[in-house]
PDB file of N, CA and C in Angstrom:
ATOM      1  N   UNK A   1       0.832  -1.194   0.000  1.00  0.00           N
ATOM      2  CA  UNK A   1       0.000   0.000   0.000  1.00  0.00           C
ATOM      3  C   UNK A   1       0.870   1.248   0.000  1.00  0.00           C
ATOM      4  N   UNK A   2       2.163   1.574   0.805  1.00  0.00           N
ATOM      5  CA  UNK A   2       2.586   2.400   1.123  1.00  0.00           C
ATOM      6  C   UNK A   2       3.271   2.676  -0.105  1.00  0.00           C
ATOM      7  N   UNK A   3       4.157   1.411  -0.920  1.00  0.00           N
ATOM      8  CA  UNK A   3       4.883   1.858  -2.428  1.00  0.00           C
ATOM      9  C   UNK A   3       3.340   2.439  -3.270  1.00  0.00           C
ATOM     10  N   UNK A   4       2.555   2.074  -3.630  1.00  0.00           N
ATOM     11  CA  UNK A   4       1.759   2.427  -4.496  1.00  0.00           C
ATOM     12  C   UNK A   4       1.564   3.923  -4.841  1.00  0.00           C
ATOM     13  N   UNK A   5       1.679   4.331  -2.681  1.00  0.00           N
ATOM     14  CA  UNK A   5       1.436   5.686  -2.611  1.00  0.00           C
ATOM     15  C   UNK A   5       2.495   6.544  -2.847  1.00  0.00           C
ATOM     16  N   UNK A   6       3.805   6.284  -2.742  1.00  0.00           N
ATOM     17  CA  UNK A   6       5.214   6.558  -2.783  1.00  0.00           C
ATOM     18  C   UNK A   6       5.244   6.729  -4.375  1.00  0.00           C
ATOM     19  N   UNK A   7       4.496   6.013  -5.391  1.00  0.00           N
ATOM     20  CA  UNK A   7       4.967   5.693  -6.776  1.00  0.00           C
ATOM     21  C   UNK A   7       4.063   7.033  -7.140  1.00  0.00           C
ATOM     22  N   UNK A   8       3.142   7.578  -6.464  1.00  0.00           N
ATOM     23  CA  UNK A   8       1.737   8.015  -7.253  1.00  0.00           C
ATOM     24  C   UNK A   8       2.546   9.373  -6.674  1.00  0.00           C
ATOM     25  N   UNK A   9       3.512   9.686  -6.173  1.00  0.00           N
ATOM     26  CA  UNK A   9       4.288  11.471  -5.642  1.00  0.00           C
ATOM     27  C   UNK A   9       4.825  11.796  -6.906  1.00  0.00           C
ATOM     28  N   UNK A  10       5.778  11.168  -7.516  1.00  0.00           N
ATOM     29  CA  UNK A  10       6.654  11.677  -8.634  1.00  0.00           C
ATOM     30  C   UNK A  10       5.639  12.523  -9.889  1.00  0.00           C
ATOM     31  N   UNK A  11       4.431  11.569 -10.103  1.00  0.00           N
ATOM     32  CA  UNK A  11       3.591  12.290 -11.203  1.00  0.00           C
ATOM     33  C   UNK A  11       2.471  12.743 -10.398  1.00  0.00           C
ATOM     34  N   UNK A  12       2.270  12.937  -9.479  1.00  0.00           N
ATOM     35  CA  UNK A  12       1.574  14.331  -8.905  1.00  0.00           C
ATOM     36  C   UNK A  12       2.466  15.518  -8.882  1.00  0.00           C
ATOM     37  N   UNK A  13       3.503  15.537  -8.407  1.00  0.00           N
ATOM     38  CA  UNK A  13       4.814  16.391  -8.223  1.00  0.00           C
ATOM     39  C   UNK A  13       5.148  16.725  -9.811  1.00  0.00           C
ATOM     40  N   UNK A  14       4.870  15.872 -10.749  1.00  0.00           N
ATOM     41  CA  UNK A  14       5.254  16.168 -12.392  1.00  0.00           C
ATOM     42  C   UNK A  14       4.040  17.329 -12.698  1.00  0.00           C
ATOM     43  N   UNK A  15       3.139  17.080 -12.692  1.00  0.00           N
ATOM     44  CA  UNK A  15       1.918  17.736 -12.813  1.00  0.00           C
ATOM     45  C   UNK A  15       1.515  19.023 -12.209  1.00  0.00           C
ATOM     46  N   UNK A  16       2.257  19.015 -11.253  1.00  0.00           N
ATOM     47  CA  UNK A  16       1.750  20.812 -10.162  1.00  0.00           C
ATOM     48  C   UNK A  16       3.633  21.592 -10.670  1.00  0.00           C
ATOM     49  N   UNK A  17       4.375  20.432 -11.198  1.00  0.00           N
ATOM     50  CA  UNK A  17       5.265  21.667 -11.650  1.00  0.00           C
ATOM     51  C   UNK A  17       5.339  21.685 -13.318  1.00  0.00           C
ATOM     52  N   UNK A  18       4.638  20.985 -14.216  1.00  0.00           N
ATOM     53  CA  UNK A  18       3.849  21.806 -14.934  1.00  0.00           C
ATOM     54  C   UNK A  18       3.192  22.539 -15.290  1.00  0.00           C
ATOM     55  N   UNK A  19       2.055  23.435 -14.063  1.00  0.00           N
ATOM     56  CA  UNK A  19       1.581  23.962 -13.903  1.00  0.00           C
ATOM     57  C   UNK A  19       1.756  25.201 -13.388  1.00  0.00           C
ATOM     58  N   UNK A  20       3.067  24.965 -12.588  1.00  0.00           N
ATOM     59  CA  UNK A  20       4.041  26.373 -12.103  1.00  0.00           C
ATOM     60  C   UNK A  20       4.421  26.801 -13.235  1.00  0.00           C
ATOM     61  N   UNK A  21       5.456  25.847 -13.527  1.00  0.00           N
ATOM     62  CA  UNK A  21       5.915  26.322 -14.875  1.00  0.00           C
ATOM     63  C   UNK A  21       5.059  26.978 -15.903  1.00  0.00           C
ATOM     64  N   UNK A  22       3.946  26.995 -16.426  1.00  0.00           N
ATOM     65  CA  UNK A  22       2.664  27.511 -17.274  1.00  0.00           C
ATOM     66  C   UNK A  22       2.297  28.606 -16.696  1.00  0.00           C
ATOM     67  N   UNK A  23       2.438  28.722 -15.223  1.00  0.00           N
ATOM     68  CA  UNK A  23       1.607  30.060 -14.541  1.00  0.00           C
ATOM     69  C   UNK A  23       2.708  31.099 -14.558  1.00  0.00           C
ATOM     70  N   UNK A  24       3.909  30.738 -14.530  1.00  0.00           N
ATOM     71  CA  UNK A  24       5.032  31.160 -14.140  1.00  0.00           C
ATOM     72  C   UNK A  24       5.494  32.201 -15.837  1.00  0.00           C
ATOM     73  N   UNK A  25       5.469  31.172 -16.747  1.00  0.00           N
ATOM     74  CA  UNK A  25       5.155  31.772 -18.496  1.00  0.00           C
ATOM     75  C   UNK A  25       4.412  32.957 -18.579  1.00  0.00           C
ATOM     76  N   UNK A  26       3.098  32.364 -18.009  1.00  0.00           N
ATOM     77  CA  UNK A  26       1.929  33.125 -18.705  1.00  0.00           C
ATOM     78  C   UNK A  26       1.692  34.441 -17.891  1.00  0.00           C
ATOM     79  N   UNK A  27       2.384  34.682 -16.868  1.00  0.00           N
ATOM     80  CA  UNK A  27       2.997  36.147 -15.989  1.00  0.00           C
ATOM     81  C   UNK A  27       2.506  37.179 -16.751  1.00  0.00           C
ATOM     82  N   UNK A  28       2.163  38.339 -16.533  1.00  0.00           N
ATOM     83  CA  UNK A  28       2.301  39.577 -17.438  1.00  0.00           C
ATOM     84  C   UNK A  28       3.560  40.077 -16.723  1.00  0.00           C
ATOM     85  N   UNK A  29       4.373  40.962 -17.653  1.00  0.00           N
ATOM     86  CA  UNK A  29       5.027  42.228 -16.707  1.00  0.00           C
ATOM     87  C   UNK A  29       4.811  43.046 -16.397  1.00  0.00           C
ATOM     88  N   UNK A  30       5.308  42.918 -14.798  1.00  0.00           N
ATOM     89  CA  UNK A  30       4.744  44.186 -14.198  1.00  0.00           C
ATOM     90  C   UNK A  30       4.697  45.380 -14.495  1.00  0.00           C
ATOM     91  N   UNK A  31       5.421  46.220 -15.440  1.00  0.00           N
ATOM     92  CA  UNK A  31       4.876  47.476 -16.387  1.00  0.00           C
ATOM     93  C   UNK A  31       3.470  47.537 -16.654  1.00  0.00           C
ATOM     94  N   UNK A  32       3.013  46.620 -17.159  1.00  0.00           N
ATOM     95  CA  UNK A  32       1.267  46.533 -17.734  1.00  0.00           C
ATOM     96  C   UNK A  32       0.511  46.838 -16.431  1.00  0.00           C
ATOM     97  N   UNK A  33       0.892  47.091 -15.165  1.00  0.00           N
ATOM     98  CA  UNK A  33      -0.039  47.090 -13.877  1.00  0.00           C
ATOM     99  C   UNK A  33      -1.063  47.784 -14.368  1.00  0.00           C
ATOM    100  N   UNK A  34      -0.410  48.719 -14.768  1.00  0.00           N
ATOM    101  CA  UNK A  34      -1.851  49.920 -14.886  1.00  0.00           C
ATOM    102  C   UNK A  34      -2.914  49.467 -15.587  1.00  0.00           C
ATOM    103  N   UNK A  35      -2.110  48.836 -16.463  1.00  0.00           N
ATOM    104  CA  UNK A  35      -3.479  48.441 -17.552  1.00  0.00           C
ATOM    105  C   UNK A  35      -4.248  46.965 -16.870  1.00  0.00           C
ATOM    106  N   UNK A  36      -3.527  46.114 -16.663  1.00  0.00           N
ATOM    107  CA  UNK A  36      -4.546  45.236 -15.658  1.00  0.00           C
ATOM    108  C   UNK A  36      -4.981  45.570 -15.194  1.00  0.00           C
ATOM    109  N   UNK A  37      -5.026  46.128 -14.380  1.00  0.00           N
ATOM    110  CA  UNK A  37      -5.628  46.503 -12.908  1.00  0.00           C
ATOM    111  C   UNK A  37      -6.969  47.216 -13.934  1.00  0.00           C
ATOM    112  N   UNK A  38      -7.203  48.328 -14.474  1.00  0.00           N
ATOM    113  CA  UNK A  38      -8.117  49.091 -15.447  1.00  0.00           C
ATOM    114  C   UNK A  38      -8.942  48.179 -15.870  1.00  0.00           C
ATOM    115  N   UNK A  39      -7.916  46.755 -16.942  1.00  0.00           N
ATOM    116  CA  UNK A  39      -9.039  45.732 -17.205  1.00  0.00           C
ATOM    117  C   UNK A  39     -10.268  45.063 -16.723  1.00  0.00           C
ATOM    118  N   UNK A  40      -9.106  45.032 -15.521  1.00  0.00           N
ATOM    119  CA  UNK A  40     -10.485  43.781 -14.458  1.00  0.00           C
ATOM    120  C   UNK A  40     -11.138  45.488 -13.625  1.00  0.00           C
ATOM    121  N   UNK A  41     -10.518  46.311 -12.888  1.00  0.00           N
ATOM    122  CA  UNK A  41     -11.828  47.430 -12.779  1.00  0.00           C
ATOM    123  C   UNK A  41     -12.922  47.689 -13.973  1.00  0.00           C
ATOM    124  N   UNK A  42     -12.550  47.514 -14.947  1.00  0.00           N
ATOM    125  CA  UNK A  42     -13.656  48.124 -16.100  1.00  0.00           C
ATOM    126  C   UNK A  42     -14.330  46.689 -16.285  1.00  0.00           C
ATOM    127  N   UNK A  43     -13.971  45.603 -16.441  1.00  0.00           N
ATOM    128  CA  UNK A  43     -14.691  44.617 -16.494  1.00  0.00           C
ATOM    129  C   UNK A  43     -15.830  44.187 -15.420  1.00  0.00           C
ATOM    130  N   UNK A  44     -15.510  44.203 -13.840  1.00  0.00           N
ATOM    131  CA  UNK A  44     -16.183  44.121 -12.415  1.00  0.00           C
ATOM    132  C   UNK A  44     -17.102  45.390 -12.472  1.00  0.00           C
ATOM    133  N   UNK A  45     -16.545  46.910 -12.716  1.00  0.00           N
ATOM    134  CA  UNK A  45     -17.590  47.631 -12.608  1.00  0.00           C
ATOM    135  C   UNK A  45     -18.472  47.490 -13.558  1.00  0.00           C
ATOM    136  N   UNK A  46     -18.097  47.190 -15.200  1.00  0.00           N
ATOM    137  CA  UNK A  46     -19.345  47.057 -15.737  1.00  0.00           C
ATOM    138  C   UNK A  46     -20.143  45.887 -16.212  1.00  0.00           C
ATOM    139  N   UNK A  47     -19.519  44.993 -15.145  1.00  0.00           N
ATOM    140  CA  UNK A  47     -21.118  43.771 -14.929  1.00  0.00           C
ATOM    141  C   UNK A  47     -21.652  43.980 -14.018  1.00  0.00           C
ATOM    142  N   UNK A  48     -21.358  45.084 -12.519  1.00  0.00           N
ATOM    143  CA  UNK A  48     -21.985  44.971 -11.381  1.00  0.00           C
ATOM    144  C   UNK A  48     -22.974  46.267 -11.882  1.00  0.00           C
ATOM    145  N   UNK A  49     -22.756  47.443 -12.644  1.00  0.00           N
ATOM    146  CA  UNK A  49     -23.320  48.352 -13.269  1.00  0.00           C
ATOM    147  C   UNK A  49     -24.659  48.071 -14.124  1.00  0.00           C
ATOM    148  N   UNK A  50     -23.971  47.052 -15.217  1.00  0.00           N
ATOM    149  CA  UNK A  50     -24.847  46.884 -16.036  1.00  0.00           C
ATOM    150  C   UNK A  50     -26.072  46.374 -15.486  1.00  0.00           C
ATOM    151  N   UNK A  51     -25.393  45.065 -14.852  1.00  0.00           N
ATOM    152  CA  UNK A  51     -26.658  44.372 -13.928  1.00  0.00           C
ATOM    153  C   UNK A  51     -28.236  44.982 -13.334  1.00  0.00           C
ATOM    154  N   UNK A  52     -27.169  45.959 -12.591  1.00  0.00           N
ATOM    155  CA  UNK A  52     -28.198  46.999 -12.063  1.00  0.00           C
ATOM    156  C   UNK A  52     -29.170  47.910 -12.731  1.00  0.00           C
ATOM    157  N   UNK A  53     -28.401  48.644 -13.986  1.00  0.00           N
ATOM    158  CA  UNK A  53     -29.040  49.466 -14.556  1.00  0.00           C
ATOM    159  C   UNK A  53     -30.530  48.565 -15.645  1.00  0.00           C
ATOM    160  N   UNK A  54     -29.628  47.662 -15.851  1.00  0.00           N
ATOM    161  CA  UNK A  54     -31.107  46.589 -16.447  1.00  0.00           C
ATOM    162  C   UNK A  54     -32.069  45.908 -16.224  1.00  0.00           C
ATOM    163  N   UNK A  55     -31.393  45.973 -14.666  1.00  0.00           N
ATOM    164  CA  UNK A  55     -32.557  45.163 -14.222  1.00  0.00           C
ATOM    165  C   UNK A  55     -33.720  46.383 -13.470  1.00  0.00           C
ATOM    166  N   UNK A  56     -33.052  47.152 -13.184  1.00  0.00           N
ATOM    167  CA  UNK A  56     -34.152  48.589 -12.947  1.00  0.00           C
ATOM    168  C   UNK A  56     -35.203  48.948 -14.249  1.00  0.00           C
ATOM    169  N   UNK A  57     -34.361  49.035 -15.304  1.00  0.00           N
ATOM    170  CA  UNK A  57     -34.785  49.461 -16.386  1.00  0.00           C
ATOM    171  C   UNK A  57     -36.564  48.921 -17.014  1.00  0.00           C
ATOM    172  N   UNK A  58     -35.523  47.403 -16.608  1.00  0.00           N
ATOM    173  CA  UNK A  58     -36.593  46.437 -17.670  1.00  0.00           C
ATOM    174  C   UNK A  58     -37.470  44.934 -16.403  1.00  0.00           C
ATOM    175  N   UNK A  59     -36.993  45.348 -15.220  1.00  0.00           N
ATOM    176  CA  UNK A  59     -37.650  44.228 -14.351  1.00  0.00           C
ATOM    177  C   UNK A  59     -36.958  42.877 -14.650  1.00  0.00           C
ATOM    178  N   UNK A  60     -37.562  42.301 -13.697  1.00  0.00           N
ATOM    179  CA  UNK A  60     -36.840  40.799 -13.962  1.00  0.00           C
ATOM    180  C   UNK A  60     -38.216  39.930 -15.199  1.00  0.00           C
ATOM    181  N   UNK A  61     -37.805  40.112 -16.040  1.00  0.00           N
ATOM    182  CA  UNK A  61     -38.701  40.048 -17.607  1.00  0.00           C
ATOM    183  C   UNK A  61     -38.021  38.736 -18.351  1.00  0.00           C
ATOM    184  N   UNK A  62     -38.495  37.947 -19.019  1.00  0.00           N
ATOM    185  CA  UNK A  62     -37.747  36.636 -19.782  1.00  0.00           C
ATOM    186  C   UNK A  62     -36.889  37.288 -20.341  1.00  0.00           C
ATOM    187  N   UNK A  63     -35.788  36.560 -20.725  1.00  0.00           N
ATOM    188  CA  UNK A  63     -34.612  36.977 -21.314  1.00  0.00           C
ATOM    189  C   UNK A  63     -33.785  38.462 -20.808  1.00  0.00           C
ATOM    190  N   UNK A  64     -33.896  38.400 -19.422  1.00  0.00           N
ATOM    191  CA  UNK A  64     -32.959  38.831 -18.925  1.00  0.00           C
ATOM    192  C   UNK A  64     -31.821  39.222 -19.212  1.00  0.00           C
ATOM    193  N   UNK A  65     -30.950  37.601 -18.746  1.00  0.00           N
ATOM    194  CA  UNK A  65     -29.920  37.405 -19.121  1.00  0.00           C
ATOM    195  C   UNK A  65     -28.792  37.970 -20.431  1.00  0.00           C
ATOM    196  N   UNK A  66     -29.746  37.714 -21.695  1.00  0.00           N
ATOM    197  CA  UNK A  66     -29.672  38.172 -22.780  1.00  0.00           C
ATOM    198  C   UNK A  66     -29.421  39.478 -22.998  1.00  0.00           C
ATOM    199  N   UNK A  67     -30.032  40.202 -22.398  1.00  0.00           N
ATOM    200  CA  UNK A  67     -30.782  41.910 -22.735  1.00  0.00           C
ATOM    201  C   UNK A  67     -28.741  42.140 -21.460  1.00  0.00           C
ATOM    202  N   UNK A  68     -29.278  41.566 -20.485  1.00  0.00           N
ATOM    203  CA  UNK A  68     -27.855  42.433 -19.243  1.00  0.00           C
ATOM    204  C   UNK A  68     -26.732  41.915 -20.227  1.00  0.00           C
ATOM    205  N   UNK A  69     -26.372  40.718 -20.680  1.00  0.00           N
ATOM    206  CA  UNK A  69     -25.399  40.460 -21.326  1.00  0.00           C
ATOM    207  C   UNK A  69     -24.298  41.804 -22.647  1.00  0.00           C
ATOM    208  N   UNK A  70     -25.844  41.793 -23.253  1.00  0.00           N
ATOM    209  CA  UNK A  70     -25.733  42.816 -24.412  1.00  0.00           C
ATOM    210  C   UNK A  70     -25.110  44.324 -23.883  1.00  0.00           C
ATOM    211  N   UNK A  71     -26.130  44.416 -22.656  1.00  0.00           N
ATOM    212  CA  UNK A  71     -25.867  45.651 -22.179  1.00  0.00           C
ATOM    213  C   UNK A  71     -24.340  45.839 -21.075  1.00  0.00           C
ATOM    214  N   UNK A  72     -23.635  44.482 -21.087  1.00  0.00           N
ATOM    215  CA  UNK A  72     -22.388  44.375 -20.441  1.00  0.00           C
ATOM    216  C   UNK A  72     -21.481  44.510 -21.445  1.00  0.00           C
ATOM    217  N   UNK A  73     -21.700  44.177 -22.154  1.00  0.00           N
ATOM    218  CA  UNK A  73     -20.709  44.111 -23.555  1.00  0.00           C
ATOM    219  C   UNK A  73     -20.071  45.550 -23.866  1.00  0.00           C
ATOM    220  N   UNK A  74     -21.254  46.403 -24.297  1.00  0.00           N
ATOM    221  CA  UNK A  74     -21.417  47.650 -24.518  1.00  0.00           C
ATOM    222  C   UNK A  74     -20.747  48.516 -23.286  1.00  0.00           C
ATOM    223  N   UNK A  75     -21.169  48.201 -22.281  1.00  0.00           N
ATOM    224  CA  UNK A  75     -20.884  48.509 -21.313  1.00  0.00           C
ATOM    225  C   UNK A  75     -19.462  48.913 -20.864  1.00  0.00           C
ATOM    226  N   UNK A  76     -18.388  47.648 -21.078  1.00  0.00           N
ATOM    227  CA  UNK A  76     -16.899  46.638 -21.159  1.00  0.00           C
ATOM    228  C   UNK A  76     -16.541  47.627 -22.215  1.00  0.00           C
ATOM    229  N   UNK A  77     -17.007  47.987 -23.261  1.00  0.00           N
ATOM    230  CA  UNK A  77     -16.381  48.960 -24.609  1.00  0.00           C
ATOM    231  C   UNK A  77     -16.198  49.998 -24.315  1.00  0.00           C
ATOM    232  N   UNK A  78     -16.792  50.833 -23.381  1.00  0.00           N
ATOM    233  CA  UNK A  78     -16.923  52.221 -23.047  1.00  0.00           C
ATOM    234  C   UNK A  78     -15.974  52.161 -21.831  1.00  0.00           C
ATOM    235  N   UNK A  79     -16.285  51.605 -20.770  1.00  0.00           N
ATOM    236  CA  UNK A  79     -15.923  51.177 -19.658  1.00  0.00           C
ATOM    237  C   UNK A  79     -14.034  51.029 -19.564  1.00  0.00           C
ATOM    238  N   UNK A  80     -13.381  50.463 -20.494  1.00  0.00           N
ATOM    239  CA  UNK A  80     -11.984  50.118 -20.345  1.00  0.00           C
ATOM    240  C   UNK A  80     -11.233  51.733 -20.987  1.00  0.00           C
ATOM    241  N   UNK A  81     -11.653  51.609 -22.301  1.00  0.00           N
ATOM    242  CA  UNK A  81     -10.877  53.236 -22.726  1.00  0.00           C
ATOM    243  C   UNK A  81     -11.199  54.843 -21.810  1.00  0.00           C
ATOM    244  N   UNK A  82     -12.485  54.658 -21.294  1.00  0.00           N
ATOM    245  CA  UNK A  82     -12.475  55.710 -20.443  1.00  0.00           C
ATOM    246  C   UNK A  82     -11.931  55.620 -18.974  1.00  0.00           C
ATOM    247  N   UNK A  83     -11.509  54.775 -18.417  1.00  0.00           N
ATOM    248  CA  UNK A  83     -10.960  54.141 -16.954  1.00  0.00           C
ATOM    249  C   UNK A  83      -9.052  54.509 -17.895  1.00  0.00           C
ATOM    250  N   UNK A  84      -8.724  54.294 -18.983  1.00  0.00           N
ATOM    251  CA  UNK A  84      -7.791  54.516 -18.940  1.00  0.00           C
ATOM    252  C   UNK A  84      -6.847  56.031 -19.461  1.00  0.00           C
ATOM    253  N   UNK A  85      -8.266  56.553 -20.086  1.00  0.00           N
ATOM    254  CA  UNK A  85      -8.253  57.836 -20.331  1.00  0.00           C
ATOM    255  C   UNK A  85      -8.267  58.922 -18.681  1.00  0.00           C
ATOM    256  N   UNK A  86      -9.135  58.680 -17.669  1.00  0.00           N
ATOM    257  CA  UNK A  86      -9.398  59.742 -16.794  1.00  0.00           C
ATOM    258  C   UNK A  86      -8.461  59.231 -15.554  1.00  0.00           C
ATOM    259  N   UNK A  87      -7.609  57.950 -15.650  1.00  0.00           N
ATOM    260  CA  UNK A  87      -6.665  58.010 -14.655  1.00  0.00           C
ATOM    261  C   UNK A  87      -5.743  59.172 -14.296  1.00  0.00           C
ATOM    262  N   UNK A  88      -5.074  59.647 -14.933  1.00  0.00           N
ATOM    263  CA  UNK A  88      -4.263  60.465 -14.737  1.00  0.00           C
ATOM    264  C   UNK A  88      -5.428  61.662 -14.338  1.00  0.00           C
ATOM    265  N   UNK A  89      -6.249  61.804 -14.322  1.00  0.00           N
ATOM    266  CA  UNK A  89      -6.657  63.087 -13.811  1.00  0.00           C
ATOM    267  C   UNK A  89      -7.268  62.792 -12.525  1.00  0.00           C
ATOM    268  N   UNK A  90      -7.871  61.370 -12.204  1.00  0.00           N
ATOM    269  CA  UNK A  90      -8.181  61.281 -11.008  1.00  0.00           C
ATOM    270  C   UNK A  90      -6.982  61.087 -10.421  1.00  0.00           C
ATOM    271  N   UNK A  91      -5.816  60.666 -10.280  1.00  0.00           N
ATOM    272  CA  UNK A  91      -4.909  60.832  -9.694  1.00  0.00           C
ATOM    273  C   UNK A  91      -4.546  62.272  -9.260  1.00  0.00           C
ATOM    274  N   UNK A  92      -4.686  63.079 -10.066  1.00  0.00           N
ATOM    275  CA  UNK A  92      -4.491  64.506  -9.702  1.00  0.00           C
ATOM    276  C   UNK A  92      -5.572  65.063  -8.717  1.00  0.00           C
ATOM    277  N   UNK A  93      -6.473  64.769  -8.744  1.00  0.00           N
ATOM    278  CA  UNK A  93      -7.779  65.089  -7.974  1.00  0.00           C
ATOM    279  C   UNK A  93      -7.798  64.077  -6.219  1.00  0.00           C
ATOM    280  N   UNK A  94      -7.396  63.196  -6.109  1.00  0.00           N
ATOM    281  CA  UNK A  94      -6.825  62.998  -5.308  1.00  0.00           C
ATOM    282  C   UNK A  94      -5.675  63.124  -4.367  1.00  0.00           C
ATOM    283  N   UNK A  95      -4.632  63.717  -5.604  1.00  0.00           N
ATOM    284  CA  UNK A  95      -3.480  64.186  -4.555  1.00  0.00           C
ATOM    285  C   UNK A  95      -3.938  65.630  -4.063  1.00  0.00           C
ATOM    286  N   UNK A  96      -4.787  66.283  -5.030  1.00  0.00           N
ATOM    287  CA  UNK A  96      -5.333  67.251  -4.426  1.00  0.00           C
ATOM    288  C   UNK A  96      -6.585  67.420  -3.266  1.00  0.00           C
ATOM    289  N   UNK A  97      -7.264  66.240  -2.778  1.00  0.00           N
ATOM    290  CA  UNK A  97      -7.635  65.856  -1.232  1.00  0.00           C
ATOM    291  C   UNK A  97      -7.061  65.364  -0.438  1.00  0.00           C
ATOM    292  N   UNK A  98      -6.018  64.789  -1.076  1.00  0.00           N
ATOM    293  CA  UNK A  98      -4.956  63.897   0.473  1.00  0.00           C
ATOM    294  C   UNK A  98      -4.367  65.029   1.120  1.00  0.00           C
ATOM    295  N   UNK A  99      -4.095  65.391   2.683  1.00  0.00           N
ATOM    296  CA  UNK A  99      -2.937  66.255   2.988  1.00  0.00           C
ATOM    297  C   UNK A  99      -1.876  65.016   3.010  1.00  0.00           C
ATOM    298  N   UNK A 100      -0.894  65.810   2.648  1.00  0.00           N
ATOM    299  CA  UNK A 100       0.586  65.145   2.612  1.00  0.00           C
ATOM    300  C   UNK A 100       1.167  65.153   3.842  1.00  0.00           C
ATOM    301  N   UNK A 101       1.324  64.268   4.926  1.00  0.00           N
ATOM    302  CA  UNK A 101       2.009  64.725   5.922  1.00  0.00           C
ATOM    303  C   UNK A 101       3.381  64.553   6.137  1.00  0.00           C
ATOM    304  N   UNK A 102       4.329  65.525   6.876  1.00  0.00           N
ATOM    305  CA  UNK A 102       4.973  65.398   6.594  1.00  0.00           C
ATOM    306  C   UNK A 102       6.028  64.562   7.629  1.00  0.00           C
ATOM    307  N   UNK A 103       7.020  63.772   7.397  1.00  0.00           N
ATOM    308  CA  UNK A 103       7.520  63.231   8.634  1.00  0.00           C
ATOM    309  C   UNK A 103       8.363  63.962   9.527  1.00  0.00           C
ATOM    310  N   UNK A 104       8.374  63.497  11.023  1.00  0.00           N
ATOM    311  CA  UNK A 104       9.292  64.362  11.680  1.00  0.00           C
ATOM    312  C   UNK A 104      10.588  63.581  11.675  1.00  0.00           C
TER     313      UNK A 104
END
């Protein structure tokens, strides 16, 4: 019993460092932060957005799904180029509410 289990480590152990290895590849570099980070914000805000605005709009009505989908899509198009257009100015608009303190 105990070899069987001893034999079955090497290709579990083959398999999770195939998988490092693949995750480890498929990395972005960290330069792109900005733009990830924008992606998945513009993506999260506009399914939690869309959601909302459609289902106000139109009630919970057959084909739902369909109608919020469409309206996520659209949503995701507008949503990523303008998140990467008004960064730099909300950054400015924030350093202009933070006080800066200063250290002693």
């Amino acid at each position: 019993m105990m070899q069987q289990l001893n034999s079955a480590r090497p290709v579990l152990g083959g398999i999770a460092g195939n998988i490092n290895r693949l995750w480890s590849v498929s990395m972005i570099h960290p330069k792109y932060t900005q733009y990830v980070f924008s992606f998945f914000m513009a993506l999260l805000m506009s399914c939690i957005m869309s959601l909302v605005i459609t289902v106000f709009n139109v009630g919970a009505v057959d084909g739902l799904l369909l109608i919020w989908l469409k309206a996520w899509l659209f949503a995701f198009a507008v949503a990523l180029p303008t998140i990467n257009l008004v960064t730099p100015l909300v950054r400015r608009l924030v350093g202009m509410v933070i006080r800066q303190d200063r250290m002693a």
